[in-house]
N, C-alpha and C. Protein backbone atom coordinates (compact mmCIF):
# COMPACT_ATOMS: atom_id res chain seq x y z
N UNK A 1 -110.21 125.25 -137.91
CA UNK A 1 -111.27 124.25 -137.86
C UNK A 1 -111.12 123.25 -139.00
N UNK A 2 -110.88 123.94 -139.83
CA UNK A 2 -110.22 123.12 -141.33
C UNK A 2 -109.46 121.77 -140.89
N UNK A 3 -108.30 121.90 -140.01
CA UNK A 3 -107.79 120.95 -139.75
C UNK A 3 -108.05 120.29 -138.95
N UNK A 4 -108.94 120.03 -138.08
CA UNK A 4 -109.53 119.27 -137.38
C UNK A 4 -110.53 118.29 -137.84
N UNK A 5 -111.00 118.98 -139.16
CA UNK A 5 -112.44 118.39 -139.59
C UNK A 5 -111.26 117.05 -140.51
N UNK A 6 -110.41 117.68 -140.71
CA UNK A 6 -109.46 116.44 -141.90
C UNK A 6 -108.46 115.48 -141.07
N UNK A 7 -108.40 116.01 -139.79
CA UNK A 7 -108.05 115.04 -138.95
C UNK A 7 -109.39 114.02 -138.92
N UNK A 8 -110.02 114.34 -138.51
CA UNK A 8 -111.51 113.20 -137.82
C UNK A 8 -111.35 112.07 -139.48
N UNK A 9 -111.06 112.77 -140.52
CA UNK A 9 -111.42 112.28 -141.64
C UNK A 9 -110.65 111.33 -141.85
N UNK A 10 -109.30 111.28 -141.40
CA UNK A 10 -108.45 110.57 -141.41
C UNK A 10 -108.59 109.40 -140.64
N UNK A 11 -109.20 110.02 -139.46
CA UNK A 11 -109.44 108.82 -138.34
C UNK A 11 -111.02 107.86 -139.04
N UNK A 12 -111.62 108.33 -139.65
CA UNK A 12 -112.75 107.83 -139.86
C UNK A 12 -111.91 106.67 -141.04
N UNK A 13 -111.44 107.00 -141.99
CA UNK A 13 -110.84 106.17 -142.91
C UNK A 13 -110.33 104.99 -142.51
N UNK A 14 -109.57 105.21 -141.30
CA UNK A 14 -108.79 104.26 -141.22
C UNK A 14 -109.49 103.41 -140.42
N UNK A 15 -110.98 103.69 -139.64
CA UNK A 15 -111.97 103.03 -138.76
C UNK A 15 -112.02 101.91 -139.97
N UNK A 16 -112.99 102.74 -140.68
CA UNK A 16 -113.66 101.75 -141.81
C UNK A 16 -112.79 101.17 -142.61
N UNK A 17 -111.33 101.49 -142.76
CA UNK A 17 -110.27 100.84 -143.82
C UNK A 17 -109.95 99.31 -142.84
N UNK A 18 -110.02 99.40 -141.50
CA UNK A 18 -110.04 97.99 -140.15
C UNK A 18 -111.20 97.72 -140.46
N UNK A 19 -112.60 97.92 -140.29
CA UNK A 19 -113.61 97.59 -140.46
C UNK A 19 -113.63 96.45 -142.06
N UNK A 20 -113.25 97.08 -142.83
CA UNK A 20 -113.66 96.38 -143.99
C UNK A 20 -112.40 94.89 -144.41
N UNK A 21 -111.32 95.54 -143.59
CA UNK A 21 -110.21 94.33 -143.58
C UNK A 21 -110.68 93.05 -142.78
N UNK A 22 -111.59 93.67 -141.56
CA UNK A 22 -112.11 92.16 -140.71
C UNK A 22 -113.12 91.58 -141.35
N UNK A 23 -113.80 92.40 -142.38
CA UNK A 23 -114.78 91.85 -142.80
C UNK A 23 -114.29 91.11 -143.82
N UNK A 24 -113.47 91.40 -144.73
CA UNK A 24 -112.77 89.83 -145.71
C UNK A 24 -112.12 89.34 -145.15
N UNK A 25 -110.89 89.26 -144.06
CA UNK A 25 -110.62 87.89 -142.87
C UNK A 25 -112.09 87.08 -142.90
N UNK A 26 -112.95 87.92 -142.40
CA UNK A 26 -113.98 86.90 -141.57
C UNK A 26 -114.57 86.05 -143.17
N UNK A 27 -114.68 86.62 -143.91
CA UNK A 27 -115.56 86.27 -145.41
C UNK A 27 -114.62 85.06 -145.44
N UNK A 28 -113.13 85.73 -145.81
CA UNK A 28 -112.77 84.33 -146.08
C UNK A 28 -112.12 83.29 -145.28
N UNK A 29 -112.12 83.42 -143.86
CA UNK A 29 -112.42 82.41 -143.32
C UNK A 29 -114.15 81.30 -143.22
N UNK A 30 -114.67 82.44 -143.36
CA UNK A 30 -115.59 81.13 -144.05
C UNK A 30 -115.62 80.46 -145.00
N UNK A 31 -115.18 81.19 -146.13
CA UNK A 31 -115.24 80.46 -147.49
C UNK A 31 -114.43 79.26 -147.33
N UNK A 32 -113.58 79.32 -146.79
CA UNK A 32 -112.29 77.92 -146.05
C UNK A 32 -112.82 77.15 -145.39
N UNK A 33 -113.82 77.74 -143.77
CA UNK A 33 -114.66 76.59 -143.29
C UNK A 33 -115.29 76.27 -144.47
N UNK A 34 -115.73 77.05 -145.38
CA UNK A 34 -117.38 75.83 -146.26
C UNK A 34 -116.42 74.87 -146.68
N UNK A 35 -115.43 74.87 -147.35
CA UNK A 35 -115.03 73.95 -148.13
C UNK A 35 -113.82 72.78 -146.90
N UNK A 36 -113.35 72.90 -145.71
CA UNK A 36 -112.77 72.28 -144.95
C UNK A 36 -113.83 71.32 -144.66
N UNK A 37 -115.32 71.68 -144.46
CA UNK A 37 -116.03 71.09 -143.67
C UNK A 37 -116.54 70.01 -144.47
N UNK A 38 -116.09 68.47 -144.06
CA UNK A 38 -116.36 67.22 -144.99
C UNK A 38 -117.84 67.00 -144.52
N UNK A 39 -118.76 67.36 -143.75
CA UNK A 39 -119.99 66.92 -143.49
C UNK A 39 -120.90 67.38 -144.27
N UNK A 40 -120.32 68.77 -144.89
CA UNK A 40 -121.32 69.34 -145.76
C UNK A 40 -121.55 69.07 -147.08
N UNK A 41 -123.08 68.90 -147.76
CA UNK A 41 -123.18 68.33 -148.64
C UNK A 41 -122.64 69.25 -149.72
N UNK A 42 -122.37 69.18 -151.01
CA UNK A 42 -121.70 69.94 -151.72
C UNK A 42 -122.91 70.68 -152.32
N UNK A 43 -124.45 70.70 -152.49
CA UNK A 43 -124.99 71.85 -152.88
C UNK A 43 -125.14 72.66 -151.81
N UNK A 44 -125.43 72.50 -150.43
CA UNK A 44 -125.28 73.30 -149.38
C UNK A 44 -124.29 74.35 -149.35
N UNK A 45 -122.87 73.88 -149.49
CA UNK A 45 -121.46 74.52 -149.99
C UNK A 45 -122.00 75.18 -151.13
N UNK A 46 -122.38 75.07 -152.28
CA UNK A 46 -122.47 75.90 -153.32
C UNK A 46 -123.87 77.11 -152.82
N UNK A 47 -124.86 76.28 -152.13
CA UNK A 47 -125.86 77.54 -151.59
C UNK A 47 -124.90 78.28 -150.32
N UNK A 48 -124.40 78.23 -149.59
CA UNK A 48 -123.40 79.08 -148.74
C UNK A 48 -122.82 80.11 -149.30
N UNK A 49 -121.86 80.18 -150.69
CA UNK A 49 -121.43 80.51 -151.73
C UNK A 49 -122.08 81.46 -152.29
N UNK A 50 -123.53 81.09 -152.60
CA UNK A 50 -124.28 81.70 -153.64
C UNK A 50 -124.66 83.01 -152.56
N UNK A 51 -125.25 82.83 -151.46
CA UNK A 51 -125.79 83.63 -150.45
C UNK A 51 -124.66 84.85 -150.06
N UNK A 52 -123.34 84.24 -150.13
CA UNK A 52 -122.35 85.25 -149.92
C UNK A 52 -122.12 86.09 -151.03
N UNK A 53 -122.91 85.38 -151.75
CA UNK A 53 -122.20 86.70 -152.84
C UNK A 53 -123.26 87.86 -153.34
N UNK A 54 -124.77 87.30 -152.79
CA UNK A 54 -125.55 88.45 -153.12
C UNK A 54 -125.73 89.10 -151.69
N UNK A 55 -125.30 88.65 -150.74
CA UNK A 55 -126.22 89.19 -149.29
C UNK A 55 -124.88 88.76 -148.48
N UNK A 56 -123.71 89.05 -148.69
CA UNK A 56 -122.24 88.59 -147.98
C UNK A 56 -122.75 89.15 -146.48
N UNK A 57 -122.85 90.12 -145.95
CA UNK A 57 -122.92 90.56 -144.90
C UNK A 57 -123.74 89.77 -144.28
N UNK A 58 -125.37 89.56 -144.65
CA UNK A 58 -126.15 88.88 -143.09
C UNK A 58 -125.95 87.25 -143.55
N UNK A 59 -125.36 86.92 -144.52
CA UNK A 59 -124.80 85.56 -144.64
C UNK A 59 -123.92 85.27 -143.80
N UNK A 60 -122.98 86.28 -143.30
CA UNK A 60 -121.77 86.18 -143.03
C UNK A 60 -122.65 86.11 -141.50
N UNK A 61 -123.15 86.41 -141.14
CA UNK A 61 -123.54 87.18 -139.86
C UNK A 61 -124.73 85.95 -139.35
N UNK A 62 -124.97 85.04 -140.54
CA UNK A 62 -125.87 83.94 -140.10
C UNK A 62 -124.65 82.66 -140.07
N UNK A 63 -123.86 82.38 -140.64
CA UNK A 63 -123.22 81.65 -141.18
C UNK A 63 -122.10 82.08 -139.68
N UNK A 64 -121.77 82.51 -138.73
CA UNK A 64 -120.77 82.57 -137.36
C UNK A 64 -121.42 82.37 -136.52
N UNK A 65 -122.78 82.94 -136.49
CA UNK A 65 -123.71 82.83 -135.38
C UNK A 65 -124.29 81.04 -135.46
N UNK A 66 -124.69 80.57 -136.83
CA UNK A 66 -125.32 79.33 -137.08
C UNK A 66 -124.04 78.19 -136.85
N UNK A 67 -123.23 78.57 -137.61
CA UNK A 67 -122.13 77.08 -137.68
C UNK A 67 -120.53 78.06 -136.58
N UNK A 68 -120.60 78.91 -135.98
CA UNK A 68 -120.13 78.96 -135.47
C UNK A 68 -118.89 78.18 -134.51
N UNK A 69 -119.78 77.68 -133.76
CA UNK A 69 -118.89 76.82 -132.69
C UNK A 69 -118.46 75.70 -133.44
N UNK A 70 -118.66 75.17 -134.71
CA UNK A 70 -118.18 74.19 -135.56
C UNK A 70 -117.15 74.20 -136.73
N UNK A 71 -117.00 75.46 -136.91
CA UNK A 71 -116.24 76.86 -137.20
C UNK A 71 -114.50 76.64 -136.45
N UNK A 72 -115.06 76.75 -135.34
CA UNK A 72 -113.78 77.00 -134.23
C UNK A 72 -113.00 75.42 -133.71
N UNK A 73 -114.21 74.40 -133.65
CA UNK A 73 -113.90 72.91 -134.01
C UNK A 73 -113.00 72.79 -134.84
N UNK A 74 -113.34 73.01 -136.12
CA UNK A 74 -112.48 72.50 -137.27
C UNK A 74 -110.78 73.34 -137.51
N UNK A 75 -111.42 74.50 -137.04
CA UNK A 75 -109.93 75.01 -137.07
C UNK A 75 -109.28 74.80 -136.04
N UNK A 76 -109.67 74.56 -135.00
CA UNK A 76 -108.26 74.08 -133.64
C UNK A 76 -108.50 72.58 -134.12
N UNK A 77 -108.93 71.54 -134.56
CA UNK A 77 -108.39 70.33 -135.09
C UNK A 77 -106.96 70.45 -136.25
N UNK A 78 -107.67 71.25 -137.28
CA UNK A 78 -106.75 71.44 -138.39
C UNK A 78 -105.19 72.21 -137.34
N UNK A 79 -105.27 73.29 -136.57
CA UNK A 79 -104.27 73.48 -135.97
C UNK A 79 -103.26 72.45 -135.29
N UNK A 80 -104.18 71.33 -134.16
CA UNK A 80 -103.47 70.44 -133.73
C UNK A 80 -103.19 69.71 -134.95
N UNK A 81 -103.74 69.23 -136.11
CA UNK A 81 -103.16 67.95 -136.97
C UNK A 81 -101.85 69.30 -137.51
N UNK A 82 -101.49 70.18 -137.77
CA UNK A 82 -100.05 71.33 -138.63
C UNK A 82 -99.36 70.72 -137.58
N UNK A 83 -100.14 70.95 -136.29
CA UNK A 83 -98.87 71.01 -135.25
C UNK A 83 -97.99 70.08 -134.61
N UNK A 84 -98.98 68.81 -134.94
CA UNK A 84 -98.30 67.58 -134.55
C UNK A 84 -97.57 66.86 -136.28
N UNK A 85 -98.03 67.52 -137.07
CA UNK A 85 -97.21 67.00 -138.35
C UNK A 85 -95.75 67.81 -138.37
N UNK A 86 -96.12 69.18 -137.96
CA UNK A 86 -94.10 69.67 -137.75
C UNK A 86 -93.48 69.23 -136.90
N UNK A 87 -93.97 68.73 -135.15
CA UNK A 87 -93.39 67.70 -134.55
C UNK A 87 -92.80 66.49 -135.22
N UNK A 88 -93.64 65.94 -135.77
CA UNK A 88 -93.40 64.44 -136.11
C UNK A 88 -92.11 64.98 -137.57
N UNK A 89 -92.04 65.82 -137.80
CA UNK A 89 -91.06 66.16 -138.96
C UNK A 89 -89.85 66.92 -138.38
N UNK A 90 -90.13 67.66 -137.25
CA UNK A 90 -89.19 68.19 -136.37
C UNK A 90 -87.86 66.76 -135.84
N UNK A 91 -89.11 65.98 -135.46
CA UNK A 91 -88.25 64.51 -134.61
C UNK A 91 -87.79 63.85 -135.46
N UNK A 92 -88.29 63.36 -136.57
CA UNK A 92 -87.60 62.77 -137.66
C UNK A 92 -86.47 63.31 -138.38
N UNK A 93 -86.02 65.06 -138.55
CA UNK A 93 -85.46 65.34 -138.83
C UNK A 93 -83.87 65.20 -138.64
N UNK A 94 -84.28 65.43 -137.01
CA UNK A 94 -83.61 65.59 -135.74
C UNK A 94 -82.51 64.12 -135.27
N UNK A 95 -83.60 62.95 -135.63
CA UNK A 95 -83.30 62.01 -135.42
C UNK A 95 -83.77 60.92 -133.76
N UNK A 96 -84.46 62.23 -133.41
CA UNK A 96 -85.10 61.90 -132.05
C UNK A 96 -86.67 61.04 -132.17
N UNK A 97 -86.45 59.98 -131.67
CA UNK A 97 -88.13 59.23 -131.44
C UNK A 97 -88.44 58.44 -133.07
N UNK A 98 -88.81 59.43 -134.07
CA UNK A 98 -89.09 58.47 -134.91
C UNK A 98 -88.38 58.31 -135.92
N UNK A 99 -87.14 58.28 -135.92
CA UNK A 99 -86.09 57.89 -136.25
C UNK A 99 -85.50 56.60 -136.34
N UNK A 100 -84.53 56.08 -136.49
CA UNK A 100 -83.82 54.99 -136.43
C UNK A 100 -83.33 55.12 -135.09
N UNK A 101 -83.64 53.54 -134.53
CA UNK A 101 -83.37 52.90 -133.25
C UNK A 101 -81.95 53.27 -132.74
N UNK A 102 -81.74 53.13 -131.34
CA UNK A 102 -80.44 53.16 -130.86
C UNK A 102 -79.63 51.92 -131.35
N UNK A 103 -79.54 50.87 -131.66
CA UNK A 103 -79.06 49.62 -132.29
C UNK A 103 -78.72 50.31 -133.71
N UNK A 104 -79.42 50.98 -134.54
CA UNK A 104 -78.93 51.43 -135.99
C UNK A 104 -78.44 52.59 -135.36
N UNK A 105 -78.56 53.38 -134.54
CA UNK A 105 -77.54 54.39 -134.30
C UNK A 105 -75.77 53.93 -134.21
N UNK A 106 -75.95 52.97 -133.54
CA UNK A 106 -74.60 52.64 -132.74
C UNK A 106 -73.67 51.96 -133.90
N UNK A 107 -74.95 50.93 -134.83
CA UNK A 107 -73.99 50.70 -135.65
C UNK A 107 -73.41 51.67 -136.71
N UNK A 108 -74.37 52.66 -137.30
CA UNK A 108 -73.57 53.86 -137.98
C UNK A 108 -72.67 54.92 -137.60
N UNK A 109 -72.37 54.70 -136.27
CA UNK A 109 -70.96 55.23 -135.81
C UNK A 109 -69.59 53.99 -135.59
N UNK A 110 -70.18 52.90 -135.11
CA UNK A 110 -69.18 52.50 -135.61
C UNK A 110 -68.66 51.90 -137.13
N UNK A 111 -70.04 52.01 -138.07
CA UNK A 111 -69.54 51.81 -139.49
C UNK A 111 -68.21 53.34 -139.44
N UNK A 112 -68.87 54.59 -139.27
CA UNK A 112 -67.78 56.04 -139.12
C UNK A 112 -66.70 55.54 -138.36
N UNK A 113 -66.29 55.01 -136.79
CA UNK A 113 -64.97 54.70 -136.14
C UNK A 113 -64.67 53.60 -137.22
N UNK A 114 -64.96 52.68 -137.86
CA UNK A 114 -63.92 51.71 -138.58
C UNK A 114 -62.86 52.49 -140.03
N UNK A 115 -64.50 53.47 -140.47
CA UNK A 115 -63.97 53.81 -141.51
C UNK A 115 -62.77 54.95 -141.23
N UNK A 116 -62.61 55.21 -140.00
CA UNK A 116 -61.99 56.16 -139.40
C UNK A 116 -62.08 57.59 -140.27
N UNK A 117 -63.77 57.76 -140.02
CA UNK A 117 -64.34 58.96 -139.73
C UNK A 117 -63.97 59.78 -138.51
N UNK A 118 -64.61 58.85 -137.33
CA UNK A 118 -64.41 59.58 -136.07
C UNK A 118 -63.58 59.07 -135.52
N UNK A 119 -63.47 59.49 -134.15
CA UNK A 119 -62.40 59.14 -133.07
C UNK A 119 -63.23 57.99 -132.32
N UNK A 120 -62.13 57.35 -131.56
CA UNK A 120 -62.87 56.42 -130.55
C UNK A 120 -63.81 57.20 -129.59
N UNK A 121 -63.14 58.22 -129.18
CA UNK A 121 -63.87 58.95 -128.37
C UNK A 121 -65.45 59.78 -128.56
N UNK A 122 -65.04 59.94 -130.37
CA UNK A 122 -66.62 60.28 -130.55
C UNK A 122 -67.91 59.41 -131.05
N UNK A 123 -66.81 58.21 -131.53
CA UNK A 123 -68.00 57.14 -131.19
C UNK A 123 -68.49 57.09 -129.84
N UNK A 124 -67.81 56.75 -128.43
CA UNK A 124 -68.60 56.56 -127.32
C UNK A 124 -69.11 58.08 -126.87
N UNK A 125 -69.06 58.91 -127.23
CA UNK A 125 -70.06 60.14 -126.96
C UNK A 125 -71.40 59.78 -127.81
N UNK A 126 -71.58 59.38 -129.24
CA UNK A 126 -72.41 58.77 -129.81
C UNK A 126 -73.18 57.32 -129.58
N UNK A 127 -72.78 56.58 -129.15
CA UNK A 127 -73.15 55.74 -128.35
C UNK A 127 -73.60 56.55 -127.08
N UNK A 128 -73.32 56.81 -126.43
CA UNK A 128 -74.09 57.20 -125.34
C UNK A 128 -75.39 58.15 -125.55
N UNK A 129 -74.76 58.61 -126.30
CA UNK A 129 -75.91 59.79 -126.78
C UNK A 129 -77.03 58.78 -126.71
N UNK A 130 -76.69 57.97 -127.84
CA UNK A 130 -77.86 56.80 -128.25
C UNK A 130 -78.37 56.06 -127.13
N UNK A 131 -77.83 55.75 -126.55
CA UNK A 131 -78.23 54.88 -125.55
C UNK A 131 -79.13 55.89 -124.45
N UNK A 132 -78.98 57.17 -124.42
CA UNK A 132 -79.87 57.89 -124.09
C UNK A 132 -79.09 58.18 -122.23
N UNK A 133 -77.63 57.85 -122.76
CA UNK A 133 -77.29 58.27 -121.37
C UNK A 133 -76.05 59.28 -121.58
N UNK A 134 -76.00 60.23 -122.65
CA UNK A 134 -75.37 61.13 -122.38
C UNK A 134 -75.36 62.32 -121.88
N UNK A 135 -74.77 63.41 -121.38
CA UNK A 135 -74.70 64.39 -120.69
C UNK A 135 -73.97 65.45 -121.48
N UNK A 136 -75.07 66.42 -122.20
CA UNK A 136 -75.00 67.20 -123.32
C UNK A 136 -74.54 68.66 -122.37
């Protein structure tokens, strides 16, 4: 029976060891909304703050239920603005879209074919590329 009772014990630990991990995710994802959120006045932010730290739990528990859905606003905005800034850094990297034009492409391969960098042949693979009619 011994070992059964220290099994449950184990299982209980690790309930409340998840339990108390969602509960600082959730804490400090708010603490991130208070301060993401530009509408809020900054003593409001400091009373948000203050409330979490003597009464964290039904703060926490007023503060998902109250600003909730404004909560979930700000973070799928902030998601789309990451996600379209590694695009736009992805393409620039890449050289695709916001990059330099097909006209400055063409001429920096053939600045490479004069300097006889490349071949004739890989200038017009590059050129075409550029011109957006090659077949990769």
């Amino acid at each position: 029976m011994d070992t059964w009772d220290s099994f449950w014990q184990i299982i209980w630990l690790f309930f409340w060891g998840f339990v108390f991990i969602a509960y600082l995710m959730t804490l400090f994802s708010i603490i991130a909304d208070i301060f993401r959120d530009h509408t809020l006045n900054g003593w409001f932010k400091a009373l948000w703050i203050l409330f979490l730290v003597f009464f964290p739990f039904i703060t926490a528990l007023v503060y998902v239920i109250a600003r909730g859905r404004g909560m979930a606003e700000r973070s799928q905005r902030d998601a789309r603005q990451a996600q379209k800034a590694t695009d736009d850094y992805i393409r620039g990297v890449a050289g695709g879209g916001g990059g330099a034009s097909a006209a400055d492409e063409i001429a920096k391969a053939k600045t490479l074919l004069d300097s006889g960098t490349i071949t004739a042949e890989e200038f017009a693979h590059l050129k075409s590329r550029a011109l957006g009619t090659s077949r990769v």
